[in-house]
C-alpha atoms as a PDB file:
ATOM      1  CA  UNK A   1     105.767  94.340  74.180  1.00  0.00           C
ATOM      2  CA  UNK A   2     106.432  91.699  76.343  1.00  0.00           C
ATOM      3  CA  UNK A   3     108.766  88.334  75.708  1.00  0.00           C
ATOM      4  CA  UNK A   4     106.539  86.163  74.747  1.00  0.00           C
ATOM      5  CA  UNK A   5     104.711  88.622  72.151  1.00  0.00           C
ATOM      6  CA  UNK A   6     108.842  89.603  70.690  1.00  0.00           C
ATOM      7  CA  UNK A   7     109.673  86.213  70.323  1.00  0.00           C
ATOM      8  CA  UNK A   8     105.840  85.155  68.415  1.00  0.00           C
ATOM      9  CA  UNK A   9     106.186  88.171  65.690  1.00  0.00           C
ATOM     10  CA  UNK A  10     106.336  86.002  63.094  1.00  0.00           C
ATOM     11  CA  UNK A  11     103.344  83.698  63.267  1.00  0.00           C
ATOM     12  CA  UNK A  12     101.830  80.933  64.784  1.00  0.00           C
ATOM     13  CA  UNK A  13      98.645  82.800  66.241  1.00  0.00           C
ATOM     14  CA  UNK A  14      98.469  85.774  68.169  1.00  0.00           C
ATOM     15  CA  UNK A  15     100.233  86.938  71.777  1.00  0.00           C
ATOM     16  CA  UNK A  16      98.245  85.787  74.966  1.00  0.00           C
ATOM     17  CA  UNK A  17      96.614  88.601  76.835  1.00  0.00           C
ATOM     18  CA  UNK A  18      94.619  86.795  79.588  1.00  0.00           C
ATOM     19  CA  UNK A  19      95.907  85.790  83.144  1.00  0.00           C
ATOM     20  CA  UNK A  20      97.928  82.774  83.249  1.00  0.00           C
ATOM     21  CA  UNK A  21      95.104  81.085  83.764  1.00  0.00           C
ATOM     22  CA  UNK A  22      95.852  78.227  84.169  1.00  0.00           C
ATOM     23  CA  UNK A  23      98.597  78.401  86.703  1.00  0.00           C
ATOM     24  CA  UNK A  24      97.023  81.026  88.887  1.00  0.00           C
ATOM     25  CA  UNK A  25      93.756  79.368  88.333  1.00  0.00           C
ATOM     26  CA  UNK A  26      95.331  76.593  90.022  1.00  0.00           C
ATOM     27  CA  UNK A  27      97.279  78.517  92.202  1.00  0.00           C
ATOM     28  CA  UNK A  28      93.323  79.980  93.476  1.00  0.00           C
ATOM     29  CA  UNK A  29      92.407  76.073  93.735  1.00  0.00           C
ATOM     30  CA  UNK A  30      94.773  75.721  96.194  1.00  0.00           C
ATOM     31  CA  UNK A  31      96.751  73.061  93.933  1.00  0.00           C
ATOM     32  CA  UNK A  32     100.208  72.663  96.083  1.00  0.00           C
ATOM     33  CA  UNK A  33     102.223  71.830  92.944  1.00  0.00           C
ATOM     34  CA  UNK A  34     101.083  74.886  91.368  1.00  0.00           C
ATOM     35  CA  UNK A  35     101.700  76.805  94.351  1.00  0.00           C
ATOM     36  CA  UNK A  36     105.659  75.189  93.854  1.00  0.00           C
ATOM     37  CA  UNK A  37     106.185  76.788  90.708  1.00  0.00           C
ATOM     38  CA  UNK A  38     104.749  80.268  91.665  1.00  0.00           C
ATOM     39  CA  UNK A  39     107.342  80.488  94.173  1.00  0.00           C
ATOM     40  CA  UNK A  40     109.984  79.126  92.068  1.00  0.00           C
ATOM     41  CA  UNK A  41     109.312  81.546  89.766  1.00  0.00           C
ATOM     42  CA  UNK A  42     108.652  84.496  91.583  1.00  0.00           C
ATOM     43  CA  UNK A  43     110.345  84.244  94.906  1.00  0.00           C
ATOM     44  CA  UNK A  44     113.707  85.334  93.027  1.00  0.00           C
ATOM     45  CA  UNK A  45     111.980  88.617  92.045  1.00  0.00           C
ATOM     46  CA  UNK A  46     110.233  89.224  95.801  1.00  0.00           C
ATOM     47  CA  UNK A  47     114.162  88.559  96.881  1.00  0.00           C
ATOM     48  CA  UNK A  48     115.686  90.719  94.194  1.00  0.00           C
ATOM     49  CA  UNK A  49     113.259  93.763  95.293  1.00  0.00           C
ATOM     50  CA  UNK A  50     114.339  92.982  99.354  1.00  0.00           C
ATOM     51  CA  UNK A  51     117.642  93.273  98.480  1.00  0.00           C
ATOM     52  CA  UNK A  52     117.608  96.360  97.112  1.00  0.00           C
ATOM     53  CA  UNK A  53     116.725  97.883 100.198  1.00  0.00           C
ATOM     54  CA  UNK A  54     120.055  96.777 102.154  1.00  0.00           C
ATOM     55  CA  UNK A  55     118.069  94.699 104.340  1.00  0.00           C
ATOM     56  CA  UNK A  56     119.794  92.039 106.495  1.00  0.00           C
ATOM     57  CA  UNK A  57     119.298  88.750 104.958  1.00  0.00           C
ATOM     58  CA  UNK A  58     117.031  87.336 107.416  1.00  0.00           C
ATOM     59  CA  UNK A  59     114.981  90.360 107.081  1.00  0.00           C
ATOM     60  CA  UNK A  60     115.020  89.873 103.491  1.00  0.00           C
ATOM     61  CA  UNK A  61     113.690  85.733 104.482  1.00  0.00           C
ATOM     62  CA  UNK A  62     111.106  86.819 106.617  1.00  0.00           C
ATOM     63  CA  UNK A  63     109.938  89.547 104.346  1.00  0.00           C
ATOM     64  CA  UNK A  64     109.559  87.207 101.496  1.00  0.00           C
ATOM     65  CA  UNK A  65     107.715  84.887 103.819  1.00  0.00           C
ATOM     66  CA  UNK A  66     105.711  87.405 104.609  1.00  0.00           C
ATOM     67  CA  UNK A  67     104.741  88.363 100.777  1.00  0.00           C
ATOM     68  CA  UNK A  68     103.927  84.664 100.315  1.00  0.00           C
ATOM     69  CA  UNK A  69     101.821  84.391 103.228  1.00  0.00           C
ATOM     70  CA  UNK A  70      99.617  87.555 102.078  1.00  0.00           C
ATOM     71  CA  UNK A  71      99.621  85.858  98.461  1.00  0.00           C
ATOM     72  CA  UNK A  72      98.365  82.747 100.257  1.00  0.00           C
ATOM     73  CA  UNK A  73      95.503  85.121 101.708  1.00  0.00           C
ATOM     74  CA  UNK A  74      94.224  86.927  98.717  1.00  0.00           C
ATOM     75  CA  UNK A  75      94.963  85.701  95.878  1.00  0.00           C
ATOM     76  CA  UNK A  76      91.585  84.775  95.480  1.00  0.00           C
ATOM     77  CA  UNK A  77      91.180  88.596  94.949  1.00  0.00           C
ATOM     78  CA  UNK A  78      93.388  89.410  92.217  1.00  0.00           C
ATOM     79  CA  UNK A  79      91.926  90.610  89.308  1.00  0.00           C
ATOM     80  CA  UNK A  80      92.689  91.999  85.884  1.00  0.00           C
ATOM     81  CA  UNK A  81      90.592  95.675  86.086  1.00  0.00           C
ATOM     82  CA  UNK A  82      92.461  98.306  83.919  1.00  0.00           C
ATOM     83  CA  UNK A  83      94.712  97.721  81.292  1.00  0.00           C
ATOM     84  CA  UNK A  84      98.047  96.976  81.989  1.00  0.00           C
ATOM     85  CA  UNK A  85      97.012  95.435  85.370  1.00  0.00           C
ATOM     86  CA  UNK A  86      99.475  92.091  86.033  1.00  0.00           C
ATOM     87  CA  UNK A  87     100.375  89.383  88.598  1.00  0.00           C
ATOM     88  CA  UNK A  88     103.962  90.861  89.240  1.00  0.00           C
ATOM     89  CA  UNK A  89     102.292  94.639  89.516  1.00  0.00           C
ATOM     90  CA  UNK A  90     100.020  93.124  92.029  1.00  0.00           C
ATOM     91  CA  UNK A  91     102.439  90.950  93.627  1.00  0.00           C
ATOM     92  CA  UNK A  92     105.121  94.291  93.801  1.00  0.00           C
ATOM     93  CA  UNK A  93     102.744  96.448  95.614  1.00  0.00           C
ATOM     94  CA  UNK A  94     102.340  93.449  98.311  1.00  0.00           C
ATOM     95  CA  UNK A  95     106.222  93.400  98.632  1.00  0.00           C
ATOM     96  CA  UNK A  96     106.401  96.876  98.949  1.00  0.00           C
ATOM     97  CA  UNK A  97     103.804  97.071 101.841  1.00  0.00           C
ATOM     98  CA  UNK A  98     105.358  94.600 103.410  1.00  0.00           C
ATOM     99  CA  UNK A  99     108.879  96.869 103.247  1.00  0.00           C
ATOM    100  CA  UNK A 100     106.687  99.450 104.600  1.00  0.00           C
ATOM    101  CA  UNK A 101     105.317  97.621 107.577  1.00  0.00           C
ATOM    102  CA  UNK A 102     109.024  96.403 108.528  1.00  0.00           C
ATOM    103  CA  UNK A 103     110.369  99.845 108.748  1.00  0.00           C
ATOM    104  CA  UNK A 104     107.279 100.907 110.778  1.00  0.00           C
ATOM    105  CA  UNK A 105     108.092  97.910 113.267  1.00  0.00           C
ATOM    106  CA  UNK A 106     111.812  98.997 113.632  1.00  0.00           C
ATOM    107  CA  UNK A 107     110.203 102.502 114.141  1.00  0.00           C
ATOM    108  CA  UNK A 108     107.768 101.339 116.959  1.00  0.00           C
ATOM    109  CA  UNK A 109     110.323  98.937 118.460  1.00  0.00           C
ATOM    110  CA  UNK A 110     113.890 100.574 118.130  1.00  0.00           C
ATOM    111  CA  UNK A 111     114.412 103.487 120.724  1.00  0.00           C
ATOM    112  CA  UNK A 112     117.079 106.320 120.171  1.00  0.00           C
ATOM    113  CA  UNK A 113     119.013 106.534 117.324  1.00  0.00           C
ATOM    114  CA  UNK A 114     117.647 103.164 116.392  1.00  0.00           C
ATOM    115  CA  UNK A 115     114.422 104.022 116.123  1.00  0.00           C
ATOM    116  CA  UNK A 116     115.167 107.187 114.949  1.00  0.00           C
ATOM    117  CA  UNK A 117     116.998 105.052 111.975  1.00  0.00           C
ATOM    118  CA  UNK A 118     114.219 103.326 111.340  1.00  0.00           C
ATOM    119  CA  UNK A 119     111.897 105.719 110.459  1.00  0.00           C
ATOM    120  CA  UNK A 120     114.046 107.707 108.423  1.00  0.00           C
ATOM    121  CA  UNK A 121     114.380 105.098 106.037  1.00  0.00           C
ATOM    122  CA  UNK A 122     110.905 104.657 105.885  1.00  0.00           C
ATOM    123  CA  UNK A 123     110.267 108.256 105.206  1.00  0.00           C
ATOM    124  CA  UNK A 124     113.268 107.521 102.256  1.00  0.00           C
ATOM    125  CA  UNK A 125     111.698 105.048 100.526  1.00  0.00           C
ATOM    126  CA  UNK A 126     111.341 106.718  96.844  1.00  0.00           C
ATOM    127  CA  UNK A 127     108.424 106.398  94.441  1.00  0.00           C
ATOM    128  CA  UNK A 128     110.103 104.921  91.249  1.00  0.00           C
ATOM    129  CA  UNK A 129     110.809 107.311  89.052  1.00  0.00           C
ATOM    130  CA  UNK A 130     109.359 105.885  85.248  1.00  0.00           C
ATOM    131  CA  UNK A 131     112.399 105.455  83.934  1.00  0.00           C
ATOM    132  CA  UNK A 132     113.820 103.250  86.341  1.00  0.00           C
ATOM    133  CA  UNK A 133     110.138 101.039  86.438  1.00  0.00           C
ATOM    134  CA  UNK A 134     110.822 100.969  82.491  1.00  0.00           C
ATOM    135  CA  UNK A 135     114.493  99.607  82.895  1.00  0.00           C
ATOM    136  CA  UNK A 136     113.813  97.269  85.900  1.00  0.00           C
ATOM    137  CA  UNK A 137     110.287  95.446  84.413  1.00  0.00           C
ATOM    138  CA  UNK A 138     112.615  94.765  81.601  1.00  0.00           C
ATOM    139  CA  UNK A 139     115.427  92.801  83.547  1.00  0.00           C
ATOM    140  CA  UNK A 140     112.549  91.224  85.861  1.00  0.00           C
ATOM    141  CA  UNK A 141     110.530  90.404  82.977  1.00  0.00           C
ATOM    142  CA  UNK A 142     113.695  88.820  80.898  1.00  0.00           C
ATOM    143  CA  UNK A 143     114.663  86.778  84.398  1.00  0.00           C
ATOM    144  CA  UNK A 144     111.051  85.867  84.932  1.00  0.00           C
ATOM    145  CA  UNK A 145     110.851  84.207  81.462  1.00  0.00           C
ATOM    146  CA  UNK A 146     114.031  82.622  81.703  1.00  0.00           C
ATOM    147  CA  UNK A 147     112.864  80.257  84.669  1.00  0.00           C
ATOM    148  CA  UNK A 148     110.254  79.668  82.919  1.00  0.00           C
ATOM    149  CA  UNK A 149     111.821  78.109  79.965  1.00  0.00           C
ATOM    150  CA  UNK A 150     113.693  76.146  82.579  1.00  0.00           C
ATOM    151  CA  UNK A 151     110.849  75.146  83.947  1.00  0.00           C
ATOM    152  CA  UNK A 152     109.118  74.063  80.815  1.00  0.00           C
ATOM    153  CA  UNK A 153     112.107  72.411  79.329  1.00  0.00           C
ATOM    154  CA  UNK A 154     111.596  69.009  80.606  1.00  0.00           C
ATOM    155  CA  UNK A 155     108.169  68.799  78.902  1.00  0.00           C
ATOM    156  CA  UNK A 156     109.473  68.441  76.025  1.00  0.00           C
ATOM    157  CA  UNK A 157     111.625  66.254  73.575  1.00  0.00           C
ATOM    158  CA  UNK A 158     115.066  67.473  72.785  1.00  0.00           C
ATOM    159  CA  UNK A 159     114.524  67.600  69.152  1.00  0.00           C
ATOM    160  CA  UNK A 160     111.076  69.628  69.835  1.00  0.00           C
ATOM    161  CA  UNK A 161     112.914  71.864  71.818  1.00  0.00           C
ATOM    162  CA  UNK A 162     115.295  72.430  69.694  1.00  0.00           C
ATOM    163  CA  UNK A 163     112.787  73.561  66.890  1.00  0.00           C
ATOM    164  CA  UNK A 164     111.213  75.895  68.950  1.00  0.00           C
ATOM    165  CA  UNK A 165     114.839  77.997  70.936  1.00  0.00           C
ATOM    166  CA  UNK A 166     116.239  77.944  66.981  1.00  0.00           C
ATOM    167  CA  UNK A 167     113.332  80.040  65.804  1.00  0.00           C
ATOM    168  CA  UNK A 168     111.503  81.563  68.481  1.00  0.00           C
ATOM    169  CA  UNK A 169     114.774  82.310  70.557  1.00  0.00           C
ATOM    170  CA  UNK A 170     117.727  82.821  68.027  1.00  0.00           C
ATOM    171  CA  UNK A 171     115.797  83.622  65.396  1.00  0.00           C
ATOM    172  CA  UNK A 172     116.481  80.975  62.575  1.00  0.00           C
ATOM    173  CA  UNK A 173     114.012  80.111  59.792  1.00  0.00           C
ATOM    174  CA  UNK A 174     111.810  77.474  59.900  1.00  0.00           C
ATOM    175  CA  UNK A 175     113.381  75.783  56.455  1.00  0.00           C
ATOM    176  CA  UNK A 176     116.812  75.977  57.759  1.00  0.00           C
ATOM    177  CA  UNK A 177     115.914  74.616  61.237  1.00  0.00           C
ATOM    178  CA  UNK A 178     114.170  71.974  59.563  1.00  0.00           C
ATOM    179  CA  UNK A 179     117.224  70.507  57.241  1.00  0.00           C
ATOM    180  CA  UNK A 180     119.205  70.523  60.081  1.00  0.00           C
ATOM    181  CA  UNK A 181     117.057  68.486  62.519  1.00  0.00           C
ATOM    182  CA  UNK A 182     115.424  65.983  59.732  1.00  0.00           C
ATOM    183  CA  UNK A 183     111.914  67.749  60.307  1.00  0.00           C
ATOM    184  CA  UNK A 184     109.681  69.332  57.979  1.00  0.00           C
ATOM    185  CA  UNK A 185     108.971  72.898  58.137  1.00  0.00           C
ATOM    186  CA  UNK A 186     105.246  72.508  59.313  1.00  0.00           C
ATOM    187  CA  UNK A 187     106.819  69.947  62.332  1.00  0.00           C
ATOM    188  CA  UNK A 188     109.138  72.739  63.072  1.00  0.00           C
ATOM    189  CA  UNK A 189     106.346  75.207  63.044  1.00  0.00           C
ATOM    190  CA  UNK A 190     104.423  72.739  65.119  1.00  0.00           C
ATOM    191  CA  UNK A 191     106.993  72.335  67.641  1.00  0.00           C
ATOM    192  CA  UNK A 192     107.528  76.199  68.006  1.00  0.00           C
ATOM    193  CA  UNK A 193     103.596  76.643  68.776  1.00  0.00           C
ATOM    194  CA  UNK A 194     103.708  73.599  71.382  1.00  0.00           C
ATOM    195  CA  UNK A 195     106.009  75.464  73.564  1.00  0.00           C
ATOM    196  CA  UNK A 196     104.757  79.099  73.637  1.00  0.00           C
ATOM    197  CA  UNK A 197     101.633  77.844  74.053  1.00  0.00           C
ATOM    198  CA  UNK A 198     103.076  76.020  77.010  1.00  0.00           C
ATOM    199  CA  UNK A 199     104.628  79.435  78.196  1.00  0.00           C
ATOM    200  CA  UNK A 200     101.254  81.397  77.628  1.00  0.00           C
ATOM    201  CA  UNK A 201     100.165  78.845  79.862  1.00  0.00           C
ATOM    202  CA  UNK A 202     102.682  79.265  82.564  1.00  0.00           C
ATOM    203  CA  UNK A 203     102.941  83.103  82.197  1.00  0.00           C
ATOM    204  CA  UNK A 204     100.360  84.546  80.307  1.00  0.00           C
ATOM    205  CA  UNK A 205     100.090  88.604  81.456  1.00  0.00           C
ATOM    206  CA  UNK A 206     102.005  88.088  84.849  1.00  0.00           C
ATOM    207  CA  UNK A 207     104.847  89.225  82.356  1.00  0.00           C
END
């Protein structure tokens, strides 16, 4: 279950389960503001997954560069095929060929003990084990939705906002969230709605 279906159990229409259409859609349009918040909200994961690897930082910069470029390239051909298929799954295995193709270069470039470096770490890299892919889609997908409520904040009127983090986010009824903010119950169910629907917009399945 992802965080936008845990934080919906409780009514106002079911979970998304397309694409995020309408950002990717854009995204495929070649919209440049769209483009924006793709990498604002998933350059910090592309970065996260360099790092991890020890890499020198401007490795790390033109490795992300690099994932952004191939995005650039095919997104066009991303699509949802199997179950359980995602932007971030898609956009992972790009970073990780990318990780692959740098160690080959150090391999094909370094000489001696360099080289010989190189490709060892290469030959290293591990296939994640299921437990760790369990524990890490977790923190990536909790960061992930995180800039997107930053993101999406602005859209909205404080009082709106409000409605929706009390219930959907700490978990408050609707009745007591209303007394509290001079709204009825249906407003503050109204309000809640407005902004995961905004979120299924922005998100969708790349969770």
């Amino acid at each position: 279950m992802n965080a936008l279906s845990k934080i919906n159990d409780g009514s106002d229409g079911p979970p998304s389960t397309g694409t995020s259409r309408s950002l990717l859609e854009r995204v495929k349009a070649d919209d440049p503001a769209a483009w924006d918040r793709l990498v604002t909200l998933y350059a910090p994961m592309v970065f996260h997954w360099c790092r991890r690897w020890d890499l020198q930082d401007q490795d790390v910069a033109d490795i992300c560069q690099e994932v952004f470029q191939a995005v650039v390239a095919h997104i066009g051909t991303f699509r949802k095929e199997r179950k359980g298929d995602t932007f971030r799954g898609w956009l992972r295995t790009i970073a990780r060929n990318k990780l692959y193709d740098h160690f080959r270069r150090l391999g094909q470039e370094g000489r001696g003990v360099g080289g010989t470096d190189a490709q060892r770490r290469f030959a290293e890299l591990p296939a994640p084990q299921p437990e760790e892919e369990d524990h890490t889609a977790a923190a990536e997908e909790h960061a992930l939705f995180s800039r997107a409520l930053e993101l999406v904040q602005a859209e909205f009127e404080i009082r709106t906002w409000q409605a929706f983090w009390r219930t959907a986010i700490e978990g408050q009824s609707a009745q007591d969230v209303a007394a509290d903010l001079g709204m009825s119950a249906g407003a503050v169910r109204v309000a809640k709605s407005r902004v995961l629907h905004r979120l299924r917009e922005e998100l969708g399945d790349c969770l």
